[in-house]
C-alpha atoms as a PDB file:
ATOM      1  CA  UNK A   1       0.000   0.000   0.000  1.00  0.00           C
ATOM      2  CA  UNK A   2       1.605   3.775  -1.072  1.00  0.00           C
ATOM      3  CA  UNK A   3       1.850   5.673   2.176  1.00  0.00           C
ATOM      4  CA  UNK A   4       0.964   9.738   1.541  1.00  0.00           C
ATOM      5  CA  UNK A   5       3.360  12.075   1.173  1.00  0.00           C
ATOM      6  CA  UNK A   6       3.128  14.033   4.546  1.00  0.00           C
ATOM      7  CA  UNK A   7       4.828  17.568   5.948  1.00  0.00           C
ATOM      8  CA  UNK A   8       4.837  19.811   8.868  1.00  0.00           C
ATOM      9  CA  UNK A   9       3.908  23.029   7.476  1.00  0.00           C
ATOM     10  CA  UNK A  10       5.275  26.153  10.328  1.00  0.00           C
ATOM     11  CA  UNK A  11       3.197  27.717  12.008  1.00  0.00           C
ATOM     12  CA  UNK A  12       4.695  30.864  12.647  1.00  0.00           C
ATOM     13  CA  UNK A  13       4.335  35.177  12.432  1.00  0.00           C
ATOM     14  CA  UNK A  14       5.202  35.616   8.997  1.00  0.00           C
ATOM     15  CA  UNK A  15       3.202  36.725   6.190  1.00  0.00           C
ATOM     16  CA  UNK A  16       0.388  33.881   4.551  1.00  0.00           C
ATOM     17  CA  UNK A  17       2.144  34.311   1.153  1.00  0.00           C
ATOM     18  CA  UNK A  18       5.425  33.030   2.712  1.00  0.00           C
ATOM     19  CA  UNK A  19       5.694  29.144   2.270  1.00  0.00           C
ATOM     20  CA  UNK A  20       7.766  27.135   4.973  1.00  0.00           C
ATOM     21  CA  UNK A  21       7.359  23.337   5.228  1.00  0.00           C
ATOM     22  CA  UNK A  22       9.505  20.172   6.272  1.00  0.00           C
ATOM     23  CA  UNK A  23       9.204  16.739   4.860  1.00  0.00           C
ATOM     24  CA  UNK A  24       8.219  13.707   7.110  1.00  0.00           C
ATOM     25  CA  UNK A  25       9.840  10.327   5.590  1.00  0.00           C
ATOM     26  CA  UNK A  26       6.819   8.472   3.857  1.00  0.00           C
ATOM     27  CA  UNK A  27       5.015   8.524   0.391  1.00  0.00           C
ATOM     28  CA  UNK A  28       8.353   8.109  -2.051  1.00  0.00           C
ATOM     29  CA  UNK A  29       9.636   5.405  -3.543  1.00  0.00           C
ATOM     30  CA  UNK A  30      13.242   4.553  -1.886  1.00  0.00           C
ATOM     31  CA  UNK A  31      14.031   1.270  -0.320  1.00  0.00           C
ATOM     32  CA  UNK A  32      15.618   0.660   2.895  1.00  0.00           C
ATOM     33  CA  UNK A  33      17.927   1.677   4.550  1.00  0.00           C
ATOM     34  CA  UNK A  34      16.120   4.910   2.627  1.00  0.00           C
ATOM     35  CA  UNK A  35      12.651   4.031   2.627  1.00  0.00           C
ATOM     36  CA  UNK A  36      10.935   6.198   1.831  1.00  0.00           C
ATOM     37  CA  UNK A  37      11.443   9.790   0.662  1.00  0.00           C
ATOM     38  CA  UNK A  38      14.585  10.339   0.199  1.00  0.00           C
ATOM     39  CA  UNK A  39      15.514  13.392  -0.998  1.00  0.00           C
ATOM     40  CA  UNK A  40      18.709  13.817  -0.838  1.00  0.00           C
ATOM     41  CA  UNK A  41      20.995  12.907  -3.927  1.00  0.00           C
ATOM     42  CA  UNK A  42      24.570  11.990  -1.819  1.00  0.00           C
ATOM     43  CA  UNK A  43      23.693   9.737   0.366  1.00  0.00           C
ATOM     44  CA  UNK A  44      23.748   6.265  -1.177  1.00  0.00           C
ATOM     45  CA  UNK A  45      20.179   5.878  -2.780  1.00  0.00           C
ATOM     46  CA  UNK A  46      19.192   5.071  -6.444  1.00  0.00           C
ATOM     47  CA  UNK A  47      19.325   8.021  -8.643  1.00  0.00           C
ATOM     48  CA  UNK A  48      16.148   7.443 -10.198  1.00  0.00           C
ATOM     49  CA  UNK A  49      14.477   6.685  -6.620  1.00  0.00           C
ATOM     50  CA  UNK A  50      15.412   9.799  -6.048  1.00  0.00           C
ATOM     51  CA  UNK A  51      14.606  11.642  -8.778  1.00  0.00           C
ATOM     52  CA  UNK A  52      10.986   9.809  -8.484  1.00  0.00           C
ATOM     53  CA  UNK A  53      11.167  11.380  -4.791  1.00  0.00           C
ATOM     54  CA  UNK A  54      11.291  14.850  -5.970  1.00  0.00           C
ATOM     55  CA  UNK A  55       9.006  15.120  -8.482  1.00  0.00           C
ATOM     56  CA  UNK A  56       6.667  13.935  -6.337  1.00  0.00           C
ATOM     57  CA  UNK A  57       7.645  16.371  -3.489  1.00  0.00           C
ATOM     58  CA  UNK A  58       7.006  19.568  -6.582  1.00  0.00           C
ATOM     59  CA  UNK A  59       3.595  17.890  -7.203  1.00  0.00           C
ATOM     60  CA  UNK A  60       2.126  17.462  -3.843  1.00  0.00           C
ATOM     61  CA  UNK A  61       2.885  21.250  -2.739  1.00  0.00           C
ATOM     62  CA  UNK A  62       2.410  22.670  -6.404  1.00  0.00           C
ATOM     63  CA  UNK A  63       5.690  24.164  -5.855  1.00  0.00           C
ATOM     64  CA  UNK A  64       6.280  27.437  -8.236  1.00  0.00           C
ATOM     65  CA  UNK A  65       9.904  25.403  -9.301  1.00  0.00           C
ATOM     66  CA  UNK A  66      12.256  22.814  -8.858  1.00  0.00           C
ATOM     67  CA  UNK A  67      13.884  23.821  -5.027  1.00  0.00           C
ATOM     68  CA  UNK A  68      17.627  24.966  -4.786  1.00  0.00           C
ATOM     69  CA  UNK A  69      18.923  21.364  -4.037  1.00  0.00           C
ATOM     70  CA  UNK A  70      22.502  22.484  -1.993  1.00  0.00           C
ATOM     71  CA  UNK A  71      25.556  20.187  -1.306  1.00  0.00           C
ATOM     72  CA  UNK A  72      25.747  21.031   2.246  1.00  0.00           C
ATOM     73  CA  UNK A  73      29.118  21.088   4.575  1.00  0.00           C
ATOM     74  CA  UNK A  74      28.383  22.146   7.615  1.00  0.00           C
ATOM     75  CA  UNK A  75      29.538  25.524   7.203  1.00  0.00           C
ATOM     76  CA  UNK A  76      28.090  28.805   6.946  1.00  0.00           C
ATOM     77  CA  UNK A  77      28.012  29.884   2.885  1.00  0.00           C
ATOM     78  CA  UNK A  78      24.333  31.308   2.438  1.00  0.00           C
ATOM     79  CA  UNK A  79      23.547  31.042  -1.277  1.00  0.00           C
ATOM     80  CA  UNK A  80      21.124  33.872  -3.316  1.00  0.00           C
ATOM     81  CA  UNK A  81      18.226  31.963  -4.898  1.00  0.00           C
ATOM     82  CA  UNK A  82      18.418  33.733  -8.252  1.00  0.00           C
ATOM     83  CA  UNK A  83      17.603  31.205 -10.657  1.00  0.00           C
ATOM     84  CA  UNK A  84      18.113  27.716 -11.978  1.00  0.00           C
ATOM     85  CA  UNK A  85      21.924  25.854 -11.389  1.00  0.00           C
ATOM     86  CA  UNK A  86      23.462  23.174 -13.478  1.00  0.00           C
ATOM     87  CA  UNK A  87      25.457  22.557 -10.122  1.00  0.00           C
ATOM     88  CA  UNK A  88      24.351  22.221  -6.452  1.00  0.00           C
ATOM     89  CA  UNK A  89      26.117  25.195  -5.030  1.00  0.00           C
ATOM     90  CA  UNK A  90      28.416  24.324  -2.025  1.00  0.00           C
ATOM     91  CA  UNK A  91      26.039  26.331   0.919  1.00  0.00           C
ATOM     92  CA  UNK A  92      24.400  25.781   3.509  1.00  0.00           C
ATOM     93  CA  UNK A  93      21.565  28.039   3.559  1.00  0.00           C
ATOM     94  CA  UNK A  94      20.057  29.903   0.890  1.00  0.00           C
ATOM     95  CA  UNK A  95      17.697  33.306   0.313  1.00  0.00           C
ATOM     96  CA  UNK A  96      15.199  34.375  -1.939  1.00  0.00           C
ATOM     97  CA  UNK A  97      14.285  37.519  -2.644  1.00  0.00           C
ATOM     98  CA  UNK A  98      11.373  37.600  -4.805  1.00  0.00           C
ATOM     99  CA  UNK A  99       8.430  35.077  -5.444  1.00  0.00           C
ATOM    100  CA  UNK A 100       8.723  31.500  -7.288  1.00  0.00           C
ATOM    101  CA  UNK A 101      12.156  30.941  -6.234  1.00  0.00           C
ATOM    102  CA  UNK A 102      12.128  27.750  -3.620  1.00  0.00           C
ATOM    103  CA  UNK A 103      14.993  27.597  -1.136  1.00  0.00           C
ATOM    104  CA  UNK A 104      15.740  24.333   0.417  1.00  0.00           C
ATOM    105  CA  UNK A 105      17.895  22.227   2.927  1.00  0.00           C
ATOM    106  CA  UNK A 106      18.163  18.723   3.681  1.00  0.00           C
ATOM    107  CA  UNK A 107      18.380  17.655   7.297  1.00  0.00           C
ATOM    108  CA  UNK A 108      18.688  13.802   9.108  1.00  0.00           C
ATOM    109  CA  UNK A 109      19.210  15.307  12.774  1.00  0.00           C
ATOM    110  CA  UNK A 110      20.077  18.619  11.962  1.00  0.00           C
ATOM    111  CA  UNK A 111      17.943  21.530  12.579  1.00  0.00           C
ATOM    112  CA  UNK A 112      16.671  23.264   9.473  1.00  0.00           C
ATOM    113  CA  UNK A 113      15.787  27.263  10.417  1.00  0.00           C
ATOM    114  CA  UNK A 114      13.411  29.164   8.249  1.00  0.00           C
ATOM    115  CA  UNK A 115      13.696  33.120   8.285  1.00  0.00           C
ATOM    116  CA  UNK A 116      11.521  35.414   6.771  1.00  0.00           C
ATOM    117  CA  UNK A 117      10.937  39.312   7.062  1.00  0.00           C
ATOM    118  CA  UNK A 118       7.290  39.895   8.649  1.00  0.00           C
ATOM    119  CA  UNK A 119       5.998  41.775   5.075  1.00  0.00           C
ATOM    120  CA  UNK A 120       6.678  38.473   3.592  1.00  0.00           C
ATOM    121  CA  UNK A 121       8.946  39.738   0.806  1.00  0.00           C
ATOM    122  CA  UNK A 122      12.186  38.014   1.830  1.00  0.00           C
ATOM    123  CA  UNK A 123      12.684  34.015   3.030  1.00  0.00           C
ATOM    124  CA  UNK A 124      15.963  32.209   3.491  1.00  0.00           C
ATOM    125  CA  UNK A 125      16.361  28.376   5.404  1.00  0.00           C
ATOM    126  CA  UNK A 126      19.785  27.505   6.907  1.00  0.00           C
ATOM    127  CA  UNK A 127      21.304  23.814   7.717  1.00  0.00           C
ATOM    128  CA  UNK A 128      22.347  25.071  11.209  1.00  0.00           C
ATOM    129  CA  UNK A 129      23.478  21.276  12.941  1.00  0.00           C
ATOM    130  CA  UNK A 130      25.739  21.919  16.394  1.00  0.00           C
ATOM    131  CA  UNK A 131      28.995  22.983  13.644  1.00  0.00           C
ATOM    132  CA  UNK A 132      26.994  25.331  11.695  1.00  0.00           C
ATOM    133  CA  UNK A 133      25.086  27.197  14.659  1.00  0.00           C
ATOM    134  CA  UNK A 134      28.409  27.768  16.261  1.00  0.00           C
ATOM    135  CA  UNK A 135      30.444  28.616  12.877  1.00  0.00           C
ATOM    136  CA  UNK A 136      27.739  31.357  12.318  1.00  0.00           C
ATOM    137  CA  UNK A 137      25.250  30.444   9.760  1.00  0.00           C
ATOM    138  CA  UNK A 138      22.325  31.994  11.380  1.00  0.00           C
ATOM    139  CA  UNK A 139      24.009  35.227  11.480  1.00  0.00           C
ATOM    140  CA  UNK A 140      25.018  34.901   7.829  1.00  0.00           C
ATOM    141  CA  UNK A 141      21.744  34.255   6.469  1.00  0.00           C
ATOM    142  CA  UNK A 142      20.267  37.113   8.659  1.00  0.00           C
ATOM    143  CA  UNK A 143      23.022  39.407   7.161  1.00  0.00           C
ATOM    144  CA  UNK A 144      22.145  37.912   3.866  1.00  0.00           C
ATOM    145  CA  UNK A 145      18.321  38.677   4.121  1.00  0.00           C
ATOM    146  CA  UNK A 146      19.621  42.464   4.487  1.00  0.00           C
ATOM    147  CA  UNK A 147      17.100  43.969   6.463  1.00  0.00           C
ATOM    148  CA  UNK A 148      16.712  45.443  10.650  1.00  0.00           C
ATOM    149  CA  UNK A 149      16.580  41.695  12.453  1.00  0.00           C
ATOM    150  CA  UNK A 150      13.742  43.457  14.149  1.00  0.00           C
ATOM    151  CA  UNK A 151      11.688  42.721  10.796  1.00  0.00           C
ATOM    152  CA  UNK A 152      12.684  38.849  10.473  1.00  0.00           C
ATOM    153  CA  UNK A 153      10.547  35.831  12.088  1.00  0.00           C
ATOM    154  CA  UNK A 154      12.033  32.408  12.605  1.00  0.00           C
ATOM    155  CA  UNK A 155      10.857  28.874  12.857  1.00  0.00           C
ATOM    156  CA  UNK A 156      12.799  25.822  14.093  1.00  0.00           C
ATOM    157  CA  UNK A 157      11.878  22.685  12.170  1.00  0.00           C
ATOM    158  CA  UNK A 158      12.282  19.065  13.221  1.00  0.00           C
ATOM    159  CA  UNK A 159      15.784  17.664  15.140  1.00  0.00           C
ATOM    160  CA  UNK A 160      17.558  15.534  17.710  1.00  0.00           C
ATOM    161  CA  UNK A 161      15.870  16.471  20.507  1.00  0.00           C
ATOM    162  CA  UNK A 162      18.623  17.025  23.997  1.00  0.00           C
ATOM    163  CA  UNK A 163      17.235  12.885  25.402  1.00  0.00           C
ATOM    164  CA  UNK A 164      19.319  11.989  22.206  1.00  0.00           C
ATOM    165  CA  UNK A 165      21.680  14.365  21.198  1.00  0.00           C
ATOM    166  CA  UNK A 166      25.292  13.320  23.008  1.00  0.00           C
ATOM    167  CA  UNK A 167      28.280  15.733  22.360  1.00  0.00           C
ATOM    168  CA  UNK A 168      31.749  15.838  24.215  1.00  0.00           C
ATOM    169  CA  UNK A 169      32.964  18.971  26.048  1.00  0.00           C
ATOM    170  CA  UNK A 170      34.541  20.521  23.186  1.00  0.00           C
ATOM    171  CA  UNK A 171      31.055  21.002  21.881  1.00  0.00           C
ATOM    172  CA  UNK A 172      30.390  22.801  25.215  1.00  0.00           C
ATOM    173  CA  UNK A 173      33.325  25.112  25.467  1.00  0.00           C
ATOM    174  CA  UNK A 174      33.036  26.401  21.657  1.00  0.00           C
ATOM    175  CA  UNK A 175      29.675  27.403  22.298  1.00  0.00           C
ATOM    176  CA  UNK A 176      30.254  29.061  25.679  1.00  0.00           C
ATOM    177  CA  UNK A 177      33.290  30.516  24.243  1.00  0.00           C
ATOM    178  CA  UNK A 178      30.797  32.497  21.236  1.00  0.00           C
ATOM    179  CA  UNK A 179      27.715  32.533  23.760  1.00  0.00           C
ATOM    180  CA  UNK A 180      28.142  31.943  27.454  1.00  0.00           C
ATOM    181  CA  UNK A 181      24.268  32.372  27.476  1.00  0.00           C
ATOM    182  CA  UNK A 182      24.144  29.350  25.758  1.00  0.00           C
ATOM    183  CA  UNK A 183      25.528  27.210  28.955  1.00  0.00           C
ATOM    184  CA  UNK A 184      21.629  26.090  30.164  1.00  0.00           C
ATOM    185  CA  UNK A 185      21.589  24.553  26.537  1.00  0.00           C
ATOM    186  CA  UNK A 186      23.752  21.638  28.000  1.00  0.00           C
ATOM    187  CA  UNK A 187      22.904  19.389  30.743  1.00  0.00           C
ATOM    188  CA  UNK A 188      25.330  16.757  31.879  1.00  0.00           C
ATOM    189  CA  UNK A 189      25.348  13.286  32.015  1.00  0.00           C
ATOM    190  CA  UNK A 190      26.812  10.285  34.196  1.00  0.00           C
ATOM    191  CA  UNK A 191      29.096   9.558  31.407  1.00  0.00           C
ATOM    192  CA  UNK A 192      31.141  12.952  31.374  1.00  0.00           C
ATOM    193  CA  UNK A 193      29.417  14.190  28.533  1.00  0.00           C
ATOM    194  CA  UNK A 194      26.671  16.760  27.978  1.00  0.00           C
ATOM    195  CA  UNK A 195      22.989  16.399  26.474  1.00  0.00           C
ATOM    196  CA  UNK A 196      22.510  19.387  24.036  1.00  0.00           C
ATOM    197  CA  UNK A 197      19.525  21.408  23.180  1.00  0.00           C
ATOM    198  CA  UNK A 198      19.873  22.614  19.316  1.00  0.00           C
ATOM    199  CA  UNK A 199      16.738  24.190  19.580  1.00  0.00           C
ATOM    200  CA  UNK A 200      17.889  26.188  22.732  1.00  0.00           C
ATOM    201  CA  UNK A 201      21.197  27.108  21.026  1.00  0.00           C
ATOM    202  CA  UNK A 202      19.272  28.356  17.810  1.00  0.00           C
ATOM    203  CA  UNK A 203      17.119  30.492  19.643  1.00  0.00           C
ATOM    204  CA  UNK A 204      20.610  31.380  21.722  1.00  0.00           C
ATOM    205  CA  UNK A 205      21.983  32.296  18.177  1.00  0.00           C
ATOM    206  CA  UNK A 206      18.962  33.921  16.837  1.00  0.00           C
ATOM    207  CA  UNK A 207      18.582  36.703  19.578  1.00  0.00           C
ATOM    208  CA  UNK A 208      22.611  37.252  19.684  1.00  0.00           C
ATOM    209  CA  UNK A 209      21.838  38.427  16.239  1.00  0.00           C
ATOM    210  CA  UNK A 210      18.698  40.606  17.217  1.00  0.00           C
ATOM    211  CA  UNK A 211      16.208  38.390  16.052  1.00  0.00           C
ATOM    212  CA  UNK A 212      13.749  37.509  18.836  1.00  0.00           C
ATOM    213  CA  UNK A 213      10.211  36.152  17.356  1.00  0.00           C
ATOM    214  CA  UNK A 214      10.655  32.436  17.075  1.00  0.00           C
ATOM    215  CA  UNK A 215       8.196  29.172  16.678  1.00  0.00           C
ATOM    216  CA  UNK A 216       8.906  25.710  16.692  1.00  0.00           C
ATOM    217  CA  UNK A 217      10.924  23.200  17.728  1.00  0.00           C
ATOM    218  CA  UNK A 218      10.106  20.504  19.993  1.00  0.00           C
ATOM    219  CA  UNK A 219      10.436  17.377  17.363  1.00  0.00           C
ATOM    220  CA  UNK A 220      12.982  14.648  17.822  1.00  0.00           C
ATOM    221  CA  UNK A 221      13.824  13.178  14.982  1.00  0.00           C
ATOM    222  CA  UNK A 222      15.656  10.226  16.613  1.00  0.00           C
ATOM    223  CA  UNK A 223      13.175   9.150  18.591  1.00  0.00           C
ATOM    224  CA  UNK A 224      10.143   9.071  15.889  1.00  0.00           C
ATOM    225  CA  UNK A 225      11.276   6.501  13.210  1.00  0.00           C
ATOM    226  CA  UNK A 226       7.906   5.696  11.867  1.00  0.00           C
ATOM    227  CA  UNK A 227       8.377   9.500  10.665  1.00  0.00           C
ATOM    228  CA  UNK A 228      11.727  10.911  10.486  1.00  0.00           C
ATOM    229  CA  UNK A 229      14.969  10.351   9.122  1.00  0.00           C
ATOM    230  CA  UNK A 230      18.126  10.051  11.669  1.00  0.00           C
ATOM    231  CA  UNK A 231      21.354   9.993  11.244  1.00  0.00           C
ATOM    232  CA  UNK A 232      22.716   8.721  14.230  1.00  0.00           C
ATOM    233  CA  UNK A 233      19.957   6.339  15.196  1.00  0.00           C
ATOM    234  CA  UNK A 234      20.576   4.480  11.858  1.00  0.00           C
ATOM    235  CA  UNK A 235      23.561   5.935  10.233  1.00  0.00           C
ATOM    236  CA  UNK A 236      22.758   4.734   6.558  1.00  0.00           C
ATOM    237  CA  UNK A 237      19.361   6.706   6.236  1.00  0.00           C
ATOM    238  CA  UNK A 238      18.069   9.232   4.121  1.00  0.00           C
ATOM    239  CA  UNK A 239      17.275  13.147   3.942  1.00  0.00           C
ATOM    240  CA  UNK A 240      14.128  15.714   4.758  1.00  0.00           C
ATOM    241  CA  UNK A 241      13.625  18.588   3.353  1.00  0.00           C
ATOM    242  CA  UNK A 242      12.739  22.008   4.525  1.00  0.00           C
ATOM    243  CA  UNK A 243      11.727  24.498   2.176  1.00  0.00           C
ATOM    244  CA  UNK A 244      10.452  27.907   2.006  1.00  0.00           C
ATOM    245  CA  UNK A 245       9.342  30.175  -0.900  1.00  0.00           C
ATOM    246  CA  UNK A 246       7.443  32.792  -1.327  1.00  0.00           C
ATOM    247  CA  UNK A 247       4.465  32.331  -3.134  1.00  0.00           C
END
């Protein structure tokens, strides 16, 4: 039986003709260890699987054009949507400026971050996982978007929740180091380490850079297999997608 294609659409301040919506993991065509939609092209999957994935991805949101598909580092290059690309461009977050123009990132764990300016006439979505949020990409796309932070909302989309997201000290101390703030974010555990809270760090990030109205957050991606993809509950495993346009 074909499962639907199913996404979380935000729910958040910014204007109805701004678009923002992650993928949940059933209604395409992948096998396992990918099953189902897959969307992301690097990661191991048939070509054509995912191919099949996408198109049906632009059909069931009646998407204005095929999305910005990035090849994503971890780092903080924010990309301007201006147009189709014969290559993925290495970034990991992108902006659009005017409608049709569908910005994109692929996440497995990773917190995906939708901005948008209130008026609706600017929307960018960053790749912000624990090396990106403390390399900077929120504050690059909000200097990309090029307007008073003041004017931009944000939305968190679905992670690792802090029950399942492990780091070392290191991960810690280079937070602390950009945001002391940000210490709450981790809370120990009986194995030296530290249980962190992306979505308390992104919101850490966000108002460091002025921007203070933000929804979301609350998924955990590792602990919901029936409907997410994670990385380091299954290693081998495929992508969401959260995209935003405006429309």
């Amino acid at each position: 039986m074909r499962h639907p294609l199913r996404w979380i659409e935000a729910d958040w301040a910014a204007a109805p003709r701004v678009r923002v919506v992650s993928t949940l993991r059933t209604g395409g065509v992948s096998r396992d260890p990918w099953r189902s939609l897959n969307l992301a092209a690097h990661v191991g999957d048939d070509p054509a699987s995912v191919q099949t994935n996408r198109q049906r991805l632009r059909a069931a949101l009646r998407l204005p054009g095929e999305p910005l598909w990035l090849s994503q580092v971890h780092g903080r290059e924010v990309v301007l949507h201006e147009g189709p690309v014969e290559t993925p461009p290495r970034a990991d977050a992108a902006v659009a400026l005017s409608p049709g123009r569908v910005c994109a990132v692929m996440t497995a764990d990773c917190l995906p971050v939708a901005l948008a300016t209130r008026e609706g006439d600017r929307v960018a979505v960053a790749h912000a996982g624990w090396r990106g949020l403390v390399g900077g990409v929120l504050g690059a796309t909000v200097c990309a978007l090029d307007v008073p932070p003041a004017r931009l909302v944000a939305w968190l989309g679905p992670a690792i929740g802090p029950a399942a997201f492990e780091v070392g000290p290191e991960v810690r101390d280079a937070f602390i180091a950009r945001w002391p703030e940000s210490a709450p974010a981790f809370e120990p555990n009986d194995r030296g380490r530290f249980q962190a809270d992306l979505y308390r760090l992104a919101r850490v990030a966000l108002a460091a850079e002025g921007v203070g109205a933000v929804a979301g957050g609350g998924w955990c991606t590792h602990s919901a297999p029936a409907d997410f993809f994670s990385y380091r509950r299954d290693g081998e495993t495929g992508r969401m997608a959260t995209l935003a346009w405006i429309a």
